[in-house]
Protein backbone atom coordinates (compact mmCIF):
# COMPACT_ATOMS: atom_id res chain seq x y z
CA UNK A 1 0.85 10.63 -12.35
CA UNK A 2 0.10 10.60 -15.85
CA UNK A 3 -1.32 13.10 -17.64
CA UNK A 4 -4.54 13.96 -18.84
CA UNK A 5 -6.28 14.87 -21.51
CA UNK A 6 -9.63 17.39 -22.38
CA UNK A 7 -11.23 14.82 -24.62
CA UNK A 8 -14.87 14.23 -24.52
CA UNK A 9 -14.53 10.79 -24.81
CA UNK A 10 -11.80 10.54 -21.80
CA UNK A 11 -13.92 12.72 -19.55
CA UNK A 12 -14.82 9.75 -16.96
CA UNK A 13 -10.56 9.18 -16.95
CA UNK A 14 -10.56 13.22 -16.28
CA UNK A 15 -12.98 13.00 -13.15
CA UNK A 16 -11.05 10.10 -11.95
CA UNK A 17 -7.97 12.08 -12.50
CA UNK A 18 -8.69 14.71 -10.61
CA UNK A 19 -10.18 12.44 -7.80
CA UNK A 20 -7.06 10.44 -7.50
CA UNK A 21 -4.99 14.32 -7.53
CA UNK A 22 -7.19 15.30 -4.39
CA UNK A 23 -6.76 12.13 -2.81
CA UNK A 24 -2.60 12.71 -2.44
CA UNK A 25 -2.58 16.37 -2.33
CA UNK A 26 -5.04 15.57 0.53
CA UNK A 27 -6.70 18.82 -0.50
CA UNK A 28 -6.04 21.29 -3.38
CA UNK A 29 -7.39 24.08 -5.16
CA UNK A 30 -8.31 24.32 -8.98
CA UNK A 31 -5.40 25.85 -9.71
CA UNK A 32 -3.32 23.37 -7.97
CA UNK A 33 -5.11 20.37 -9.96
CA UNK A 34 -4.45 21.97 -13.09
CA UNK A 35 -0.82 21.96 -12.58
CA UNK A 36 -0.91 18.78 -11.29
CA UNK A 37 -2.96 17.00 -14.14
CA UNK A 38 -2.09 18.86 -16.84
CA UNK A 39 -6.09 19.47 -17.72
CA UNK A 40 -6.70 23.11 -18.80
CA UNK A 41 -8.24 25.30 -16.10
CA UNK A 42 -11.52 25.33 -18.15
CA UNK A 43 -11.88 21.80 -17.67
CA UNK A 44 -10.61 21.10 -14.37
CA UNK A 45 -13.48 23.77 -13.01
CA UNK A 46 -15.95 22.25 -14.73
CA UNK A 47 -15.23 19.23 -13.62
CA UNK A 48 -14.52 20.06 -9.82
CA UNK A 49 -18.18 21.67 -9.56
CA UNK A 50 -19.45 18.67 -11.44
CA UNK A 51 -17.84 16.76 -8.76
CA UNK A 52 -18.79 19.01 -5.98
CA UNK A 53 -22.04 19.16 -6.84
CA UNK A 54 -22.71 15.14 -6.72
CA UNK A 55 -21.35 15.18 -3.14
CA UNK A 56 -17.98 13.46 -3.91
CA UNK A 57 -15.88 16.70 -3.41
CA UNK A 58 -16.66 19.73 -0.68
CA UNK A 59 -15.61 22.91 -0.05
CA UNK A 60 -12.59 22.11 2.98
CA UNK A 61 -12.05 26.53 3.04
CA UNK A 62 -10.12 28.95 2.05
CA UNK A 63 -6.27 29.50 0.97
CA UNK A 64 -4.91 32.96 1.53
CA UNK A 65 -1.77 34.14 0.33
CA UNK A 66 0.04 35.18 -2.79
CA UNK A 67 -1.71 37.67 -5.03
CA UNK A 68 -6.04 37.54 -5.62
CA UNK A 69 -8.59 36.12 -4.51
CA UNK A 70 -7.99 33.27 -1.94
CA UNK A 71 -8.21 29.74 -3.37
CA UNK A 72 -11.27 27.33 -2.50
CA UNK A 73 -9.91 24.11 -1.71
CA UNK A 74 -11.09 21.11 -2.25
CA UNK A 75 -11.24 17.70 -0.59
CA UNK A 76 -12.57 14.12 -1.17
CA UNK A 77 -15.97 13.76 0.80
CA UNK A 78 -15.31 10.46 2.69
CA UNK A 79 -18.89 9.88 3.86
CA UNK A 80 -19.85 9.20 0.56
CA UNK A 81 -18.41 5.25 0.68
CA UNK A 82 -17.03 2.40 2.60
CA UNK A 83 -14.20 -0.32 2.11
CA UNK A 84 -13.58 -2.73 4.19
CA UNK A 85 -9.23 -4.16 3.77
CA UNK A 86 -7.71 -7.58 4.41
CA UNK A 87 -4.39 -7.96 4.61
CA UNK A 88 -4.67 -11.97 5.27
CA UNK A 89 -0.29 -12.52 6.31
CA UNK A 90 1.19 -15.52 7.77
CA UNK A 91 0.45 -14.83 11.52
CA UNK A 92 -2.15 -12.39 11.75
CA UNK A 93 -5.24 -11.21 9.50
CA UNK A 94 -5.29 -7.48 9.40
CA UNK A 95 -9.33 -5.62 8.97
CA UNK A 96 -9.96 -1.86 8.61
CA UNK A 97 -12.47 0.16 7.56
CA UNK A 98 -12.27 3.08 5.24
CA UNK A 99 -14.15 6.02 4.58
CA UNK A 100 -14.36 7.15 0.55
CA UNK A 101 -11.15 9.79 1.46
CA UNK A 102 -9.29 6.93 2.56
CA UNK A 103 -9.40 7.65 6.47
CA UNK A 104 -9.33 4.84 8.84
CA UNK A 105 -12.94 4.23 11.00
CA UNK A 106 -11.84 1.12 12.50
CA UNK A 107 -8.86 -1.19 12.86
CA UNK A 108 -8.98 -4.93 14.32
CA UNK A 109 -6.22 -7.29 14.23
CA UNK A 110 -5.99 -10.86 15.16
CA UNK A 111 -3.02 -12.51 15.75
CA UNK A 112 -2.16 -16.23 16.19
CA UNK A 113 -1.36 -19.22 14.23
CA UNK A 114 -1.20 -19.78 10.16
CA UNK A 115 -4.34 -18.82 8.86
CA UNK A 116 -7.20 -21.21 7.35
CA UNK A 117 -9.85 -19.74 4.73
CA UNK A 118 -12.51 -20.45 6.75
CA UNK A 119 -10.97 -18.33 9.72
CA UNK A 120 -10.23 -15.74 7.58
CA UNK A 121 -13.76 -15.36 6.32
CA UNK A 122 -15.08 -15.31 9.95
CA UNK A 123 -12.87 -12.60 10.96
CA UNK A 124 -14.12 -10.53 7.55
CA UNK A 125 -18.05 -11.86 8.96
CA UNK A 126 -17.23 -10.71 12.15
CA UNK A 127 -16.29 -7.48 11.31
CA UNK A 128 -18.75 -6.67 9.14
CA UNK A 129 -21.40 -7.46 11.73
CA UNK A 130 -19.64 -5.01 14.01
CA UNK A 131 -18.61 -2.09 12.04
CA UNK A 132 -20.98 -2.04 9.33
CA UNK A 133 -24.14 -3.25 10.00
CA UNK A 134 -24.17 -1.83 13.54
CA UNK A 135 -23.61 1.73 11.99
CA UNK A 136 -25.64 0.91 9.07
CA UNK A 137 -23.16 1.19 6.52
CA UNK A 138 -23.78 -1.82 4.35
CA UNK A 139 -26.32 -0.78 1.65
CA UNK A 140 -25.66 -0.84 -2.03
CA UNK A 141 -25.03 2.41 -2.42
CA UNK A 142 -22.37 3.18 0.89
CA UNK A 143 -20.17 -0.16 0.80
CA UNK A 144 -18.06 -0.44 -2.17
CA UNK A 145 -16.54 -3.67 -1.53
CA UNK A 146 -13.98 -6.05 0.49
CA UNK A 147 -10.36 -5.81 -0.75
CA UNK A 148 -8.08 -8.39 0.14
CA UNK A 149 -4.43 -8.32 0.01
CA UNK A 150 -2.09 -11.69 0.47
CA UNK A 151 1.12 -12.72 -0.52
CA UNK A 152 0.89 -14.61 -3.83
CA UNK A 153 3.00 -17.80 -2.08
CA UNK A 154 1.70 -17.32 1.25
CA UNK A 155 1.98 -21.29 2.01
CA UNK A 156 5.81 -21.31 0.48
CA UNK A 157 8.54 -21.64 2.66
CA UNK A 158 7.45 -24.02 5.00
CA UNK A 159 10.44 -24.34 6.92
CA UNK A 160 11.05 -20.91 8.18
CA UNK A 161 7.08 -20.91 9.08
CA UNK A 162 6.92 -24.07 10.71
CA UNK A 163 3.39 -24.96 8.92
CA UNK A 164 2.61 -28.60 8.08
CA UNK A 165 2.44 -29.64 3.75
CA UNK A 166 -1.64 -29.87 4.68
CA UNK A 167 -1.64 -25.74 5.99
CA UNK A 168 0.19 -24.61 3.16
CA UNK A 169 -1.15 -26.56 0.49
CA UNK A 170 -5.05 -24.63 0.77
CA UNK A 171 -2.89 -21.43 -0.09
CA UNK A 172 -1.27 -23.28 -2.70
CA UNK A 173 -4.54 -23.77 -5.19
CA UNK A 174 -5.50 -21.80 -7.88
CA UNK A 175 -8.99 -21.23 -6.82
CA UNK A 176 -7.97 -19.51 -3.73
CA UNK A 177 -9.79 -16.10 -4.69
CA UNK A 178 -12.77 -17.68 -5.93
CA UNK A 179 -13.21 -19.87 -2.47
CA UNK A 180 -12.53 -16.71 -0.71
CA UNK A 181 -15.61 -14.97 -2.58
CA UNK A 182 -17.89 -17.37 -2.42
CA UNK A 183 -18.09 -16.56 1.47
CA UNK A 184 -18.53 -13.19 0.93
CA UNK A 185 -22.13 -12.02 0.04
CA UNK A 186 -20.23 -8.53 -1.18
CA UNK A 187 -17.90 -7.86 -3.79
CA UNK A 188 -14.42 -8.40 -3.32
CA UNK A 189 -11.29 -7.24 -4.97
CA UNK A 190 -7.86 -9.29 -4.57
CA UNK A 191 -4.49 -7.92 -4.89
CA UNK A 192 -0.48 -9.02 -3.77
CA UNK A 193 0.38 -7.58 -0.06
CA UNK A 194 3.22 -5.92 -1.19
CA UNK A 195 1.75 -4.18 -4.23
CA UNK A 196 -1.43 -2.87 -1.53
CA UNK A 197 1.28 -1.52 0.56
CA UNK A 198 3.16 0.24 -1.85
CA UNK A 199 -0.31 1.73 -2.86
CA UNK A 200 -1.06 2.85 0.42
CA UNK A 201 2.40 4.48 1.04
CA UNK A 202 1.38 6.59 -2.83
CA UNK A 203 -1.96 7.42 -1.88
CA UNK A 204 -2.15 8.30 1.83
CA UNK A 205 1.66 7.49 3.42
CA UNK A 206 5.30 8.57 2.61
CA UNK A 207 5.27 8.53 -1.12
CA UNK A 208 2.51 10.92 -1.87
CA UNK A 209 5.02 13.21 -3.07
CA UNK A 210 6.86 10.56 -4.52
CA UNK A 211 6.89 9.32 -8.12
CA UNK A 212 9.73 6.60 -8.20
CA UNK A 213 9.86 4.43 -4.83
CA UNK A 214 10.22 1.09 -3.17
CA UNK A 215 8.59 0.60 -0.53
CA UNK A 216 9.88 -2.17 1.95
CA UNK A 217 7.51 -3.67 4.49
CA UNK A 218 9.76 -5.64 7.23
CA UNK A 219 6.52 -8.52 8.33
CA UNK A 220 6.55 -11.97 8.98
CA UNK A 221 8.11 -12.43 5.86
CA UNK A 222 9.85 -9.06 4.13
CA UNK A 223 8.09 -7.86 0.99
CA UNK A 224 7.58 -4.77 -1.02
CA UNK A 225 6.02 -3.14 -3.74
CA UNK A 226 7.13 -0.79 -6.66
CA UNK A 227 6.04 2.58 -7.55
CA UNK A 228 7.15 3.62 -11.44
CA UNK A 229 5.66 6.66 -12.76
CA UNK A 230 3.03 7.61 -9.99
CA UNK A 231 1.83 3.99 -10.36
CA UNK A 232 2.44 0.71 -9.15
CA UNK A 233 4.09 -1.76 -11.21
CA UNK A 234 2.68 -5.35 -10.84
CA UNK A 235 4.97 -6.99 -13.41
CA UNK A 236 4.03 -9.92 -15.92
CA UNK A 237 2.97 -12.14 -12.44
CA UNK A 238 2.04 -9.47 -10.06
CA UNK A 239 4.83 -10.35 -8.08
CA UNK A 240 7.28 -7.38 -8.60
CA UNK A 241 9.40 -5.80 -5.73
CA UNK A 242 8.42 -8.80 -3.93
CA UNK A 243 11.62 -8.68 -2.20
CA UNK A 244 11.83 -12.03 0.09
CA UNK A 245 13.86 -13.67 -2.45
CA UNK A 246 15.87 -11.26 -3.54
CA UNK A 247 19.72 -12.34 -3.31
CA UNK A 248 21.63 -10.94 -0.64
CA UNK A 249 25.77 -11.33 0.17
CA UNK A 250 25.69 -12.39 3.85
CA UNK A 251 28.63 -13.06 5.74
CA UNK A 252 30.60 -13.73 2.67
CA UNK A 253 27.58 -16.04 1.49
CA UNK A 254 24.69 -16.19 -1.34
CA UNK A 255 21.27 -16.01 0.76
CA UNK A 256 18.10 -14.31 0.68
CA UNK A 257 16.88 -11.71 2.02
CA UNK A 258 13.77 -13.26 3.52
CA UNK A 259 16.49 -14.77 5.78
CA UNK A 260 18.27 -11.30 7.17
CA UNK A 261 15.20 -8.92 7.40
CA UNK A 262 12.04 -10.84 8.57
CA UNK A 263 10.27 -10.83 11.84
CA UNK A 264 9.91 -14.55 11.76
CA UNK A 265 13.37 -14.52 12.63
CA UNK A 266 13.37 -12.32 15.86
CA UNK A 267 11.48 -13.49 18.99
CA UNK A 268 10.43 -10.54 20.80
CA UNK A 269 11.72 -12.27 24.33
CA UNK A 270 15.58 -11.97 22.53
CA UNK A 271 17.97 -9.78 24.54
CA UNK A 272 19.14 -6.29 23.48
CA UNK A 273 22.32 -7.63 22.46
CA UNK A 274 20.61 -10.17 19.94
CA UNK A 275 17.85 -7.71 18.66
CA UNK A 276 21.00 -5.57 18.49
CA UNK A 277 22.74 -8.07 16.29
CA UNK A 278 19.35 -8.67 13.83
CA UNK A 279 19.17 -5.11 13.04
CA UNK A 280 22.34 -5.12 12.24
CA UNK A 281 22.01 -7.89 9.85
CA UNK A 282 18.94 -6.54 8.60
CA UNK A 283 20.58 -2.71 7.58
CA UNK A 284 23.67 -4.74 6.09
CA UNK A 285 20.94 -6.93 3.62
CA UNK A 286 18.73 -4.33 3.01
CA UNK A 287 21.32 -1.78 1.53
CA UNK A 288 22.58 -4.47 -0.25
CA UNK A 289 18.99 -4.71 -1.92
CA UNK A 290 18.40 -1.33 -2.01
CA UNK A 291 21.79 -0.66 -4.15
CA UNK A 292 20.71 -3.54 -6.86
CA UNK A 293 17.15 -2.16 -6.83
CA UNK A 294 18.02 1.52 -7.34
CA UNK A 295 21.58 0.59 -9.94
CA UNK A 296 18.78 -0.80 -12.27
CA UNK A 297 15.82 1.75 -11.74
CA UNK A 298 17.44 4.76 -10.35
CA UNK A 299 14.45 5.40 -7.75
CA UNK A 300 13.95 8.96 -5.62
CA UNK A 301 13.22 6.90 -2.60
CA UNK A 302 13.11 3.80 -0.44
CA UNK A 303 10.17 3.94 2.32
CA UNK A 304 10.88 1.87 5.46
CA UNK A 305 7.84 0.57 7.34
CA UNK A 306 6.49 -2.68 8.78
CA UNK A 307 5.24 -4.06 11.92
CA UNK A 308 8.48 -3.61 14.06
CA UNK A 309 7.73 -0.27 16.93
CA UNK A 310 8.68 2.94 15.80
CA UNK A 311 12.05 3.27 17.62
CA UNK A 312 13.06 0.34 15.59
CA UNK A 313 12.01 1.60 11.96
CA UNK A 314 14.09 4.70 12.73
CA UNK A 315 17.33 2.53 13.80
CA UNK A 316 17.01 0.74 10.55
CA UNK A 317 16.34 3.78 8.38
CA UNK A 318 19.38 5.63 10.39
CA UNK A 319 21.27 2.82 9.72
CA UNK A 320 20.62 2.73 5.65
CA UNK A 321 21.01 6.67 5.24
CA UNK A 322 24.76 6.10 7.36
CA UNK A 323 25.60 3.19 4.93
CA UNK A 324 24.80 5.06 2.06
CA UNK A 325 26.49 8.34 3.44
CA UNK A 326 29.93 6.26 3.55
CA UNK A 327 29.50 3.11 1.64
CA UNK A 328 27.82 4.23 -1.63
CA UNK A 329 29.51 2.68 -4.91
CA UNK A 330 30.66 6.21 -6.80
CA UNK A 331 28.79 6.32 -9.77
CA UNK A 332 25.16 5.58 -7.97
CA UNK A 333 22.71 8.06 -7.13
CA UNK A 334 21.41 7.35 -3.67
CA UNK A 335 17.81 7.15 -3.25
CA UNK A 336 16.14 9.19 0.16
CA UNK A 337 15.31 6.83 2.89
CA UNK A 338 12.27 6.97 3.88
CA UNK A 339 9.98 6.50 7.34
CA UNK A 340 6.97 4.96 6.66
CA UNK A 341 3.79 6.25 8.37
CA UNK A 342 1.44 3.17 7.98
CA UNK A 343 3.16 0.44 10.41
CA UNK A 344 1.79 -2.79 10.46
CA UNK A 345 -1.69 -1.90 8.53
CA UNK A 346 0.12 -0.61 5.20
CA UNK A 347 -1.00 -3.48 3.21
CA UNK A 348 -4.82 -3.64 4.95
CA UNK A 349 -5.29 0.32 4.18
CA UNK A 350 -4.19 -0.35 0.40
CA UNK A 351 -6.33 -3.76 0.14
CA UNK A 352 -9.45 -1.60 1.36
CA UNK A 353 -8.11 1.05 -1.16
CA UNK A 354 -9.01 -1.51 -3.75
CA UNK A 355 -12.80 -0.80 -4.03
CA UNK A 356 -12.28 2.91 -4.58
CA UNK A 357 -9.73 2.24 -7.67
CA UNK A 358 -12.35 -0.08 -9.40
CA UNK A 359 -14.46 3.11 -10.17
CA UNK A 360 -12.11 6.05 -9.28
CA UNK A 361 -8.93 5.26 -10.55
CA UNK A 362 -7.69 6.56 -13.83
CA UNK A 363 -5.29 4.29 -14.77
CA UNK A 364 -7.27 1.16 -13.79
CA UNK A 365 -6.07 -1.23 -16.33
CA UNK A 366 -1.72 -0.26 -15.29
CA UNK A 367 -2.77 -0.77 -11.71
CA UNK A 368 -4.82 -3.78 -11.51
CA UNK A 369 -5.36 -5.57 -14.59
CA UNK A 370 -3.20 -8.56 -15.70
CA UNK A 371 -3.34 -10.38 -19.24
């Protein structure tokens, strides 16, 4: 996380500093944010009441222990805002609903065929009807906004999806975000599927300890996000630690590993023996990925999550900490495999994370802003 500083002038970047602290220490005490941030203690309690006293931070208790007083701590008060996320993927469009802290109030999937934009905006209008304006939730000042998350080529290869050149070509348009708003009467915030998973692993999954990560979602399609410095690197396109098309050495052949560690690839009536055979593929592309990825950016960690069950996660993520326990090249640091702790709504929570960053994020303009 980067640092702060106790100028006036950056005092709104302070208050969303400390915010954003609170938000992955899920809880902390002054003393713990002034560490963290690298504020003065002056500030930070200034600050912290300021913050308290608007309602967007509470009193969560006491912390005993150590020598003195016990420590107030402090946590994000999620009543005071809603988000609704979209993750909008190649077989299924993914809604929650969060509160301001980030906590999940409601989850609806539907799966099923390609998606259009029109379906997608009825399943956003559908929702809203039932989990907003049922528990009146939708004024101004309580709904923050719609983010959507979507893979930046989500009409591209064709063949593996077997969509027709009339399906993939609406995805295909540059005015995709701008047809998607104008069915939305709310504002709405748009961001890559792998970059909103990667944020929702940093904020409120496995990396919220983490500085340095990947973070591998096995979908559909396999993607990913980065995490450099606390923050998520986009790249020049938005596009980085896309992963699908990164190269992979498969049975003495150049592929990609789109082709080795996707779900499009496994039907879920296969027998053990082939499912078998597909994780085992998958391990043997993914550490191949994982050793280019962390030769050039030396990460702390990989995190492992998707929309496979549990049991499966953990045979893949056993399977990458035994290859690297045996196979590692000798002069490479290997990163910690991670499980993941979002499944398959990792890129839905960090879409509806979206709307909180617009006004609480300190570092707005690394995170979300492209020239």
């Amino acid at each position: 996380m980067r640092r702060g500083t106790n100028a006036g002038g950056m005092r709104r970047y302070n208050e969303r500093l400390i915010l954003s602290a609170v938000r992955r220490l899920n809880g902390a005490s002054k003393a713990e944010l002034a560490r963290m941030t690298a504020l003065s203690p002056q500030a930070v309690v200034r600050i912290v009441d300021e913050l308290d006293g608007i309602g967007l931070l509470y009193q969560a208790g006491k912390r005993t222990g150590g020598m003195g007083q016990p420590a107030t701590i402090y946590r994000i008060n999620g009543k005071r805002g809603y988000t609704i996320g979209v993750e909008v993927g190649r077989g299924d469009t993914t809604l929650v609903l969060l509160d301001f802290d980030g906590q999940r109030k409601a989850i609806c999937r539907h799966a099923g065929s390609f998606p259009s934009i029109d379906t997608v905006l009825r399943h956003i209008d559908a929702f809203i009807t039932e989990h907003l304006e049922s528990a009146d939730l939708s004024n101004g000042e309580t709904f923050m906004g719609i983010g959507i998350a979507l893979p930046w080529f989500l009409g591209e290869w064709r063949d593996e999806l077997g969509i027709s050149a009339d399906q993939a070509e609406e995805w295909r348009r540059a005015d995709v975000a701008d047809r998607l708003q104008a069915g939305l009467t709310q504002p709405a915030f748009f961001e890559n599927d792998g970059n909103a998973s990667a944020l929702a692993q940093l904020l409120c999954g496995a990396g919220v300890d983490l500085q340095d990560f990947l973070a591998v979602n096995i979908g559909t399609f396999v993607g990913g996000g980065l995490v450099l410095g606390g923050r998520v690197h986009q790249g020049r396109h938005g596009n980085a630690g896309a992963l699908a098309s990164m190269p992979v050495c498969a049975a003495g052949k150049s592929d990609y590993l789109i082709h080795h560690a996707s779900l499009y690839a496994l039907d879920k009536d296969l027998a053990a023996e082939e499912r078998s055979a597909w994780t085992h593929r998958c391990i043997e592309a993914l550490a191949f990925v994982i050793t280019s990825a962390g030769s050039l950016l030396d990460l702390e960690a990989v995190i492992i999550d998707g929309a496979l069950p549990t049991e499966s996660l953990d045979e893949i993520a056993i399977g990458l900490r035994r290859h690297f326990a045996t196979h590692a090249p000798p002069d490479f640091f290997a990163p910690e495999i991670r499980n993941g702790t979002l499944g398959s709504v990792a890129a839905a929570v960090g879409a509806g994370l979206l709307p909180l960053h617009a006004s609480f994020t300190p570092d707005l303009a690394s995170l979300f802003k492209r020239d």
